[in-house]
N, C-alpha and C. Protein backbone atom coordinates (compact mmCIF):
# COMPACT_ATOMS: atom_id res chain seq x y z
N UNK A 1 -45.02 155.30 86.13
CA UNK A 1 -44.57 154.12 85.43
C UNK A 1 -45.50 153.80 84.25
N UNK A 2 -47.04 153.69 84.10
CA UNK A 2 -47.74 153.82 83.27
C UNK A 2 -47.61 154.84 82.29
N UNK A 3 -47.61 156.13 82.03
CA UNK A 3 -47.09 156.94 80.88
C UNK A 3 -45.54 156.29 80.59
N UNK A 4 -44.44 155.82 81.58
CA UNK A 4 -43.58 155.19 80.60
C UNK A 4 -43.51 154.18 80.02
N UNK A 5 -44.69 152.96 80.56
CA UNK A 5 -45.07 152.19 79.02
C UNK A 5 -45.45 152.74 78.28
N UNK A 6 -46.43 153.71 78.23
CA UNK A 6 -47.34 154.11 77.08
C UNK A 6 -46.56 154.58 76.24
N UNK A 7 -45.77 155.13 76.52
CA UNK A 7 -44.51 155.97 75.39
C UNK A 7 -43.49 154.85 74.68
N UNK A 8 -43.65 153.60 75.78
CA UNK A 8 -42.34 152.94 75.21
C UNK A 8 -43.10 151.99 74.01
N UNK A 9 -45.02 151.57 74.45
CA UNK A 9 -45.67 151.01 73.37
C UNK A 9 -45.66 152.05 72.05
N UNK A 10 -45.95 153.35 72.57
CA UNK A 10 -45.87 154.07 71.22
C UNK A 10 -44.93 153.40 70.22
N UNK A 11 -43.41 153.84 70.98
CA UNK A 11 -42.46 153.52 69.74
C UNK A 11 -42.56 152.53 69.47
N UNK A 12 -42.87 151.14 70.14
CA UNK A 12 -42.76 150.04 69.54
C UNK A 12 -43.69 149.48 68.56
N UNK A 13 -45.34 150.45 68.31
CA UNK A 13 -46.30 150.27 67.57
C UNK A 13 -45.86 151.11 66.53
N UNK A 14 -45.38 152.38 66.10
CA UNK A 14 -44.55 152.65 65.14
C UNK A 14 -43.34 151.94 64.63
N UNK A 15 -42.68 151.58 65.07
CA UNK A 15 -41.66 150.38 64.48
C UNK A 15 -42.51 149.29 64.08
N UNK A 16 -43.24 148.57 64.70
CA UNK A 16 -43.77 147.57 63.81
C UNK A 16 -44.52 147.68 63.04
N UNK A 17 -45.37 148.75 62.96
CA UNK A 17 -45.94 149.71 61.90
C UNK A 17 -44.62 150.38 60.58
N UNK A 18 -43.83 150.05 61.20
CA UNK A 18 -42.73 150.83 59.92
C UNK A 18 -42.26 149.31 59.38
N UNK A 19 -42.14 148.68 60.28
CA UNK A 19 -41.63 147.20 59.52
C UNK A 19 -42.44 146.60 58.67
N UNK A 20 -43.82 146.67 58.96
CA UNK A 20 -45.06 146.22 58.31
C UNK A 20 -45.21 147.02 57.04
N UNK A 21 -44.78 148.09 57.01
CA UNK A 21 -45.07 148.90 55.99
C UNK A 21 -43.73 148.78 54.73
N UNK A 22 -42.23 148.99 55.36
CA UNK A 22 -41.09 148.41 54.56
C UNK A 22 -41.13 147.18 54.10
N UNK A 23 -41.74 146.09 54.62
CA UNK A 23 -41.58 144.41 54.57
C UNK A 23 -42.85 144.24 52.84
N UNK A 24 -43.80 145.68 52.85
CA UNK A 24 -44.66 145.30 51.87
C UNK A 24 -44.40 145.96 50.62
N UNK A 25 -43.60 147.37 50.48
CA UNK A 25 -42.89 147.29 49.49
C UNK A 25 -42.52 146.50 48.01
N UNK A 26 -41.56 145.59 48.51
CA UNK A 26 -40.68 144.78 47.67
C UNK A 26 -41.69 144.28 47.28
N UNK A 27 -42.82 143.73 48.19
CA UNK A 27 -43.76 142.41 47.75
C UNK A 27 -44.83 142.58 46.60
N UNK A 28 -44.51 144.48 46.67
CA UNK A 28 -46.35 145.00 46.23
C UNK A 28 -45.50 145.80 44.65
N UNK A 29 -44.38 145.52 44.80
CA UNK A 29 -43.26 146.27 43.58
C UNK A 29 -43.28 144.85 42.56
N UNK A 30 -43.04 143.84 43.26
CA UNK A 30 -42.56 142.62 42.35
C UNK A 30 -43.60 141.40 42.84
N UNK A 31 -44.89 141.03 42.67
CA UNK A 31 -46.07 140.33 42.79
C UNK A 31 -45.22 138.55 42.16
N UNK A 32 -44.71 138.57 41.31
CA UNK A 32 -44.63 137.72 40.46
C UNK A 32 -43.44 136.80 41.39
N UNK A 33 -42.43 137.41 41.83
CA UNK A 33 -41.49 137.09 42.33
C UNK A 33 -41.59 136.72 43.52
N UNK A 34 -42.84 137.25 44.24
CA UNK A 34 -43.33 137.15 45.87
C UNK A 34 -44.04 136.07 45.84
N UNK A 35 -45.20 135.64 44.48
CA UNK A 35 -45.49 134.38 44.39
C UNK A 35 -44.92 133.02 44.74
N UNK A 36 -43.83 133.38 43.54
CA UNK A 36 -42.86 132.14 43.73
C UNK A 36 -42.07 131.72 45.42
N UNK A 37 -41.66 132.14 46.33
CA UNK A 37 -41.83 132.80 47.25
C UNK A 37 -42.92 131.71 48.04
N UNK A 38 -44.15 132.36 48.07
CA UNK A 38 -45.07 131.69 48.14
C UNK A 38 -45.07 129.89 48.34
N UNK A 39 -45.06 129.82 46.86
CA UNK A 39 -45.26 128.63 46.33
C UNK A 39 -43.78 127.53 47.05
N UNK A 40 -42.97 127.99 47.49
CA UNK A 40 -41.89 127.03 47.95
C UNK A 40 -42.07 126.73 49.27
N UNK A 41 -42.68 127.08 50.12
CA UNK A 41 -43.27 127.30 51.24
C UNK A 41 -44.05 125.97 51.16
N UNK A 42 -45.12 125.52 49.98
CA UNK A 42 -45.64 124.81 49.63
C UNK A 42 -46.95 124.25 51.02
N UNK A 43 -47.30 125.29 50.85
CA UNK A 43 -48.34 125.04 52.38
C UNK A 43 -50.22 126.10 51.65
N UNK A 44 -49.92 126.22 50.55
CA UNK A 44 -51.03 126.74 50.35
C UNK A 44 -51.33 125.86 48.50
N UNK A 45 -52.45 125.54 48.44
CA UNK A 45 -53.20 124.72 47.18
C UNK A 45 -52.31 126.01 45.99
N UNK A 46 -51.86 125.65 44.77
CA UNK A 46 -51.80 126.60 43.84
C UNK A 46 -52.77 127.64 43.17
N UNK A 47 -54.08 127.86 43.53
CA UNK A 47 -54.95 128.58 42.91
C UNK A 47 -54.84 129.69 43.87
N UNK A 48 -54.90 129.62 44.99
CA UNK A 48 -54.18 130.74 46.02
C UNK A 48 -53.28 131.36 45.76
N UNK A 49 -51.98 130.50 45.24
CA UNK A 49 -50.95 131.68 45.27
C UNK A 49 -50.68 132.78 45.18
N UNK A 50 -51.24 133.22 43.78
CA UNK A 50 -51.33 134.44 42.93
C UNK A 50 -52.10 135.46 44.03
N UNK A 51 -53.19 134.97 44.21
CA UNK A 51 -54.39 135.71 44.88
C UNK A 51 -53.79 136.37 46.37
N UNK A 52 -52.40 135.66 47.24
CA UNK A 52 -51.96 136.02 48.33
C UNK A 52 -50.80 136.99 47.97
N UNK A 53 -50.61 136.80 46.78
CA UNK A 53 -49.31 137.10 46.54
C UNK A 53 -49.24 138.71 46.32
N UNK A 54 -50.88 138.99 45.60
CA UNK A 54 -51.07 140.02 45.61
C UNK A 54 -52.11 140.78 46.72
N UNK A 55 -52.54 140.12 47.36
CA UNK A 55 -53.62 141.24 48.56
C UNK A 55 -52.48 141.31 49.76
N UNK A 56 -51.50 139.99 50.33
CA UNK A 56 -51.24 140.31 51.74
C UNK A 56 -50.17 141.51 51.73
N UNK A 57 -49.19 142.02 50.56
CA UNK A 57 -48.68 143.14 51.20
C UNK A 57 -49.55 144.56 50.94
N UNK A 58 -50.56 144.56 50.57
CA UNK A 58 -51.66 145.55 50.64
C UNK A 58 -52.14 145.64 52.40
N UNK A 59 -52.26 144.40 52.65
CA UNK A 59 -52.84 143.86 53.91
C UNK A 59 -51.46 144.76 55.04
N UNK A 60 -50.92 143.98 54.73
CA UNK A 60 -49.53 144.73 55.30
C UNK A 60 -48.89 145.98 55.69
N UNK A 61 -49.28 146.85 54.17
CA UNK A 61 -48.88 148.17 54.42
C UNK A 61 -50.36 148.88 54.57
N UNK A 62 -51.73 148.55 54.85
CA UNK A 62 -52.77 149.00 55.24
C UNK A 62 -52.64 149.23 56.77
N UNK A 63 -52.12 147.67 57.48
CA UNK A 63 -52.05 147.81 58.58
C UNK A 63 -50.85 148.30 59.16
N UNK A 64 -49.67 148.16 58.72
CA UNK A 64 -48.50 148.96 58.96
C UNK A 64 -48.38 150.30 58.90
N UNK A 65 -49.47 150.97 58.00
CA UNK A 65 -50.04 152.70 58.13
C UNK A 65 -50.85 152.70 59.33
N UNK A 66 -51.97 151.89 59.70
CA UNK A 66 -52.87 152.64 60.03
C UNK A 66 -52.06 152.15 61.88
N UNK A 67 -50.70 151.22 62.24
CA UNK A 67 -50.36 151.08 63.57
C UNK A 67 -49.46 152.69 63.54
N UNK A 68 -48.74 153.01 62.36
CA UNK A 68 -47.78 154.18 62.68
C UNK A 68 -48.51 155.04 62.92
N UNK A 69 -50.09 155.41 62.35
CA UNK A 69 -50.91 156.97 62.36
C UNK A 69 -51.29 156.32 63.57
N UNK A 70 -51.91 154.94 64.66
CA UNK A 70 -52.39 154.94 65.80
C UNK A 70 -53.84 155.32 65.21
N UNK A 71 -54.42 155.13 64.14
CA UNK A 71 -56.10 155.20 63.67
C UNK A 71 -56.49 153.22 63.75
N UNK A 72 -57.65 152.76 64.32
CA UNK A 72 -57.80 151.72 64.36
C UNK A 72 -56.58 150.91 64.86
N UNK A 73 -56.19 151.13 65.86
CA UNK A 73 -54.83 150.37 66.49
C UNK A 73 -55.16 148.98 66.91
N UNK A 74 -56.78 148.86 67.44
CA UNK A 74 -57.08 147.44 67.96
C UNK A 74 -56.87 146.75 66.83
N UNK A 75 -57.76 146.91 65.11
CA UNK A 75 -57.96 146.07 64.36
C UNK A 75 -56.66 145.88 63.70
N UNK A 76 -55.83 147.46 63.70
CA UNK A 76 -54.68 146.49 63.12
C UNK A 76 -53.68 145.57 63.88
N UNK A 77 -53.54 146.44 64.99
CA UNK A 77 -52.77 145.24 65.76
C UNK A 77 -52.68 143.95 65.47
N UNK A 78 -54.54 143.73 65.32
CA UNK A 78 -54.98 142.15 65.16
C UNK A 78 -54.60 141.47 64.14
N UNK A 79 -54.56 142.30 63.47
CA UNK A 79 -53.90 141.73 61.66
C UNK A 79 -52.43 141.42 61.87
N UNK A 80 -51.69 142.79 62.52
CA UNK A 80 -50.81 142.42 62.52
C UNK A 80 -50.04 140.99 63.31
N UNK A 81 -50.38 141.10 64.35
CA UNK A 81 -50.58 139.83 65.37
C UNK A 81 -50.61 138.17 64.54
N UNK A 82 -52.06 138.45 64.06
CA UNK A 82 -52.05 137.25 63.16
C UNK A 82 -51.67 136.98 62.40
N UNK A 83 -51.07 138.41 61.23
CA UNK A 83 -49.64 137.83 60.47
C UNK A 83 -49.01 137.34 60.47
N UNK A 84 -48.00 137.83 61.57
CA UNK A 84 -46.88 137.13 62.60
C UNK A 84 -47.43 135.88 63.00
N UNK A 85 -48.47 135.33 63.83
CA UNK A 85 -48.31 133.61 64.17
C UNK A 85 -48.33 132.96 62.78
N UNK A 86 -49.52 133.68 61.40
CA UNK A 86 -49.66 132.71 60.61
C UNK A 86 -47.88 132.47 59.78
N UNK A 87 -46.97 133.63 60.08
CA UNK A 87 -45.46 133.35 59.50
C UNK A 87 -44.85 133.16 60.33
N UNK A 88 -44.95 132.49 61.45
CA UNK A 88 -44.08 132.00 62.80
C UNK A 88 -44.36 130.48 62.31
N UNK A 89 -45.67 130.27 62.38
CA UNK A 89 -46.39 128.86 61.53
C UNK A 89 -45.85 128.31 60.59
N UNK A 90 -45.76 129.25 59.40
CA UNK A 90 -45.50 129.32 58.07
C UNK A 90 -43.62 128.44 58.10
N UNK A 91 -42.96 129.56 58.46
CA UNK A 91 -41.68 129.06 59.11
C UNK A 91 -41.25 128.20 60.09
N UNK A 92 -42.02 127.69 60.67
CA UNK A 92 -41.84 126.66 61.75
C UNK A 92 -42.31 125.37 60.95
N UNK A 93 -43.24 125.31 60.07
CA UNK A 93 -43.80 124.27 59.44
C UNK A 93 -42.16 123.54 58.56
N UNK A 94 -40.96 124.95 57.65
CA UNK A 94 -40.40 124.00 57.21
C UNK A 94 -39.56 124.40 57.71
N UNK A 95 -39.23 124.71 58.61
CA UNK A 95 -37.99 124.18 59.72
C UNK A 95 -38.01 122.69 60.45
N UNK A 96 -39.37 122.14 60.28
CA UNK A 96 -39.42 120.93 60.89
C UNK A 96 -39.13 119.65 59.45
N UNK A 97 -39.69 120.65 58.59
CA UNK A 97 -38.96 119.37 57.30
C UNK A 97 -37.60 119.33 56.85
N UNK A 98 -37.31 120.54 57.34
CA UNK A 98 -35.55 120.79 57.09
C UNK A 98 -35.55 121.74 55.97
N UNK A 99 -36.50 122.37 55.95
CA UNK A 99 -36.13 123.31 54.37
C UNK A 99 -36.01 124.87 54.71
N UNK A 100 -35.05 125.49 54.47
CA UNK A 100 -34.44 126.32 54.98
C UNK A 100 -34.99 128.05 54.09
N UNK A 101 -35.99 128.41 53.91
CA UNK A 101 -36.26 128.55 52.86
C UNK A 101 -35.47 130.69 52.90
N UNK A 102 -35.76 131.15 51.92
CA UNK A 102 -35.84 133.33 51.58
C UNK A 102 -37.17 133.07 52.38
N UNK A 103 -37.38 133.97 53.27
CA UNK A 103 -38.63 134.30 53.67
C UNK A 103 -39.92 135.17 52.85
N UNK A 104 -38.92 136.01 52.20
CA UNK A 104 -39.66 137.17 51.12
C UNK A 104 -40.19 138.05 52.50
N UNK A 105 -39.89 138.12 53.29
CA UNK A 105 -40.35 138.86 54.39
C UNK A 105 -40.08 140.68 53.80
N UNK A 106 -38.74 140.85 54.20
CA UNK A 106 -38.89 142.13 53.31
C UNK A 106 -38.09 142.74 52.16
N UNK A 107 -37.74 141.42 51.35
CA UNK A 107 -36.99 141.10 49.84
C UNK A 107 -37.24 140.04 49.22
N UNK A 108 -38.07 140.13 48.09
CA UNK A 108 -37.83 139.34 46.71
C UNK A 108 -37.10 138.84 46.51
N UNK A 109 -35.98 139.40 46.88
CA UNK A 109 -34.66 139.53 45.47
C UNK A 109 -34.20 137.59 45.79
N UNK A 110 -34.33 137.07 44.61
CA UNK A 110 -33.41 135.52 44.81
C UNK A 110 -32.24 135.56 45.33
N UNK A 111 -31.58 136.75 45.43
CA UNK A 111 -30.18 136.65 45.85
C UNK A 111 -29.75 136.78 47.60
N UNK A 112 -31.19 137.11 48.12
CA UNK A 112 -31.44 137.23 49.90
C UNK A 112 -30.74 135.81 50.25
N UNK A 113 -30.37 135.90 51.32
CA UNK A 113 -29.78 134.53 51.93
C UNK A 113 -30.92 134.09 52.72
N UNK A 114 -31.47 133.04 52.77
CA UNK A 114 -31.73 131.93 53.80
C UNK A 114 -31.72 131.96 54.87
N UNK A 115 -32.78 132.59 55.95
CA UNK A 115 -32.00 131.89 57.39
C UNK A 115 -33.56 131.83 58.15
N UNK A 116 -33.71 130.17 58.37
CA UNK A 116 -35.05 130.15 58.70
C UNK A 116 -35.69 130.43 59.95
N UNK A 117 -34.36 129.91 60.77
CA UNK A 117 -34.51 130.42 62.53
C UNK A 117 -33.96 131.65 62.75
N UNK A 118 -33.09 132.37 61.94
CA UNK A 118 -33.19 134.27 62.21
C UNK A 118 -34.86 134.66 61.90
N UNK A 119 -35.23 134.59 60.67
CA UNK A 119 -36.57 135.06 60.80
C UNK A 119 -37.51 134.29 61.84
N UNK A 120 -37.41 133.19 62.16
CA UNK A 120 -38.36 132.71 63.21
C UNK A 120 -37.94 134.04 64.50
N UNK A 121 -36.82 134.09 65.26
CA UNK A 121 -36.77 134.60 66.49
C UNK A 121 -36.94 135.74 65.88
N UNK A 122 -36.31 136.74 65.44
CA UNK A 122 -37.41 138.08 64.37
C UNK A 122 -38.70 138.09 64.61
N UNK A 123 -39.52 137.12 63.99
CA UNK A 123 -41.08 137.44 64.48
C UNK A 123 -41.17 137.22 65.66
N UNK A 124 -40.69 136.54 66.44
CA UNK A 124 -40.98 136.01 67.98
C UNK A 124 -41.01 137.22 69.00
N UNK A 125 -39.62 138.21 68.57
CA UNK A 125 -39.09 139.49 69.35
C UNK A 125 -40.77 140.48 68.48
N UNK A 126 -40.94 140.43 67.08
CA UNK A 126 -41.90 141.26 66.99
C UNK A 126 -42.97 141.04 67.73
N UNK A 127 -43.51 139.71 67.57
CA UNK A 127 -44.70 139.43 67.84
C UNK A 127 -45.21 139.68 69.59
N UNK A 128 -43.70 139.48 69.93
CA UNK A 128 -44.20 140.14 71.64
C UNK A 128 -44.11 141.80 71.72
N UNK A 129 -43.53 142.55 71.01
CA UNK A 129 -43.62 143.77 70.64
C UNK A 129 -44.89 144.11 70.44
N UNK A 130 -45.99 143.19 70.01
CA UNK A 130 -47.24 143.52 69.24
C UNK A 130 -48.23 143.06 70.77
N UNK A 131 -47.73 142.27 71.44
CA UNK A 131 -48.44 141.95 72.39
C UNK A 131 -47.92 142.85 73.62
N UNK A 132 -47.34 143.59 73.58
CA UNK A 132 -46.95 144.60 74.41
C UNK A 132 -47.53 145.66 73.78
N UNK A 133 -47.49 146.04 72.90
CA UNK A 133 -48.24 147.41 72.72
C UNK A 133 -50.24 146.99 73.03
N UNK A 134 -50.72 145.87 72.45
CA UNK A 134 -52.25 145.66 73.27
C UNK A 134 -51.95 146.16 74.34
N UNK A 135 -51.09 145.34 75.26
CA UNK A 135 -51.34 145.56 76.58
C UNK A 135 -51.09 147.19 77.19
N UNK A 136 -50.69 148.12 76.26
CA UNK A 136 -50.29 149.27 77.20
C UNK A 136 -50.04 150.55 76.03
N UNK A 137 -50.56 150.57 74.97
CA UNK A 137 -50.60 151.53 74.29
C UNK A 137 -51.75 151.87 74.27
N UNK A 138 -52.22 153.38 74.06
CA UNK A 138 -53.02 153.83 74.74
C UNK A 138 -53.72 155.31 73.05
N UNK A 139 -55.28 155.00 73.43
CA UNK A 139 -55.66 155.51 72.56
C UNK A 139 -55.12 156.86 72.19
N UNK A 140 -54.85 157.70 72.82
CA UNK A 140 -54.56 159.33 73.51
C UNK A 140 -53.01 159.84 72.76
N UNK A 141 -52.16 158.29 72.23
CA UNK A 141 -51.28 158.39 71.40
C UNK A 141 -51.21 158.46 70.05
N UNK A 142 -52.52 158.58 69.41
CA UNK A 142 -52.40 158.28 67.67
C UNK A 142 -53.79 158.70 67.13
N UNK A 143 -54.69 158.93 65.98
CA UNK A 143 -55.03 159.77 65.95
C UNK A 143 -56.41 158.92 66.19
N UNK A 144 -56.83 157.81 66.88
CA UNK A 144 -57.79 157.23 67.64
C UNK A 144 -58.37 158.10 68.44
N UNK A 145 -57.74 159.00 68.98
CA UNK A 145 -58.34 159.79 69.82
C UNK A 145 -59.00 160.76 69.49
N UNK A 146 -58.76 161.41 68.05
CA UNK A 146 -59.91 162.04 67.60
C UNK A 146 -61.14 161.40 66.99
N UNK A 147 -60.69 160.10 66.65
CA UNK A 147 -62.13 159.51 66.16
C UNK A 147 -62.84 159.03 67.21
N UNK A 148 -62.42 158.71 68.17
CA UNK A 148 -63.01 157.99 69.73
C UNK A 148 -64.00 159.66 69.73
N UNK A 149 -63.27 160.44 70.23
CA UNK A 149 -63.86 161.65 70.95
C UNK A 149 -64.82 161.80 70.13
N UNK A 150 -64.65 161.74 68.29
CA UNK A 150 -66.14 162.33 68.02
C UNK A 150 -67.07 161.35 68.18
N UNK A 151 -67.09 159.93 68.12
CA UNK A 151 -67.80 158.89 68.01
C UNK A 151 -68.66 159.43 69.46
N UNK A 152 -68.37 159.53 70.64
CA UNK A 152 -68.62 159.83 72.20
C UNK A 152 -69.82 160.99 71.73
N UNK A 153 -69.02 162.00 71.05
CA UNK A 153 -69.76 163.87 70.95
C UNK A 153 -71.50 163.75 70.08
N UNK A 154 -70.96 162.42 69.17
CA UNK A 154 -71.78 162.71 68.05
C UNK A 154 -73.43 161.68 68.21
């Protein structure tokens, strides 16, 4: 039963590693547009904007590579993890004011529709995805295991 979590965290740390990595795309193609984005959200001072607008999908597809290769799986996990509450947060903050907002999650485009509680339960299903793979994905799956082994040899 243990190797069939471990296989079933695999895939699910590659999928959210592939989502993490598709979702940063759009963001890291069109900076200007991801800002704005940003800024309607209206939960961060304006001198930030710019500055998030351009590192977090770097952040994103850093850690969305390094969950699909399974190299540093703890630290990204963690990123990834905390992505997700700080945009569970992010989105829960204006769902309670009533503002329905594009997430920019993994499109720019102004023409995305709106839907503030689809992306809330979206991260909710990821974010336990992410807390299921901590619990049971296993170094021996990704290429952790060659850096573990030499770290041990050397």
């Amino acid at each position: 039963m243990r190797d069939f979590l471990k296989y079933i965290a695999l895939i699910l740390r590659v999928i959210l590693g592939a989502a993490f990595i598709y979702a940063s795309i759009d963001k890291i193609i069109h900076p200007a547009e991801f800002a704005k984005i940003i800024h309607y959200y209206r939960l961060l001072p304006g001198y930030l904007i710019n500055f998030w607008a351009i590192v977090l999908p770097w952040i994103e597809l850093a850690a969305g590579l390094f969950l699909v290769l399974g190299l540093y799986r703890e630290g990204s996990l963690s990123i990834v993890t905390l992505l997700l509450v700080v945009f569970m947060i992010a989105i829960g903050i204006n769902i309670i004011r009533g503002v329905n907002l594009q997430c920019g999650c993994f499109t720019v485009s102004p023409d995305a529709k709106a839907d503030a509680w689809g992306t809330f339960v979206r991260d909710s299903w990821l974010l336990a995805a992410a807390i299921f793979v901590y619990l049971f994905d296993s170094a021996s799956t990704g290429l952790d295991r060659f850096r573990l082994r030499n770290k041990t040899q050397g």
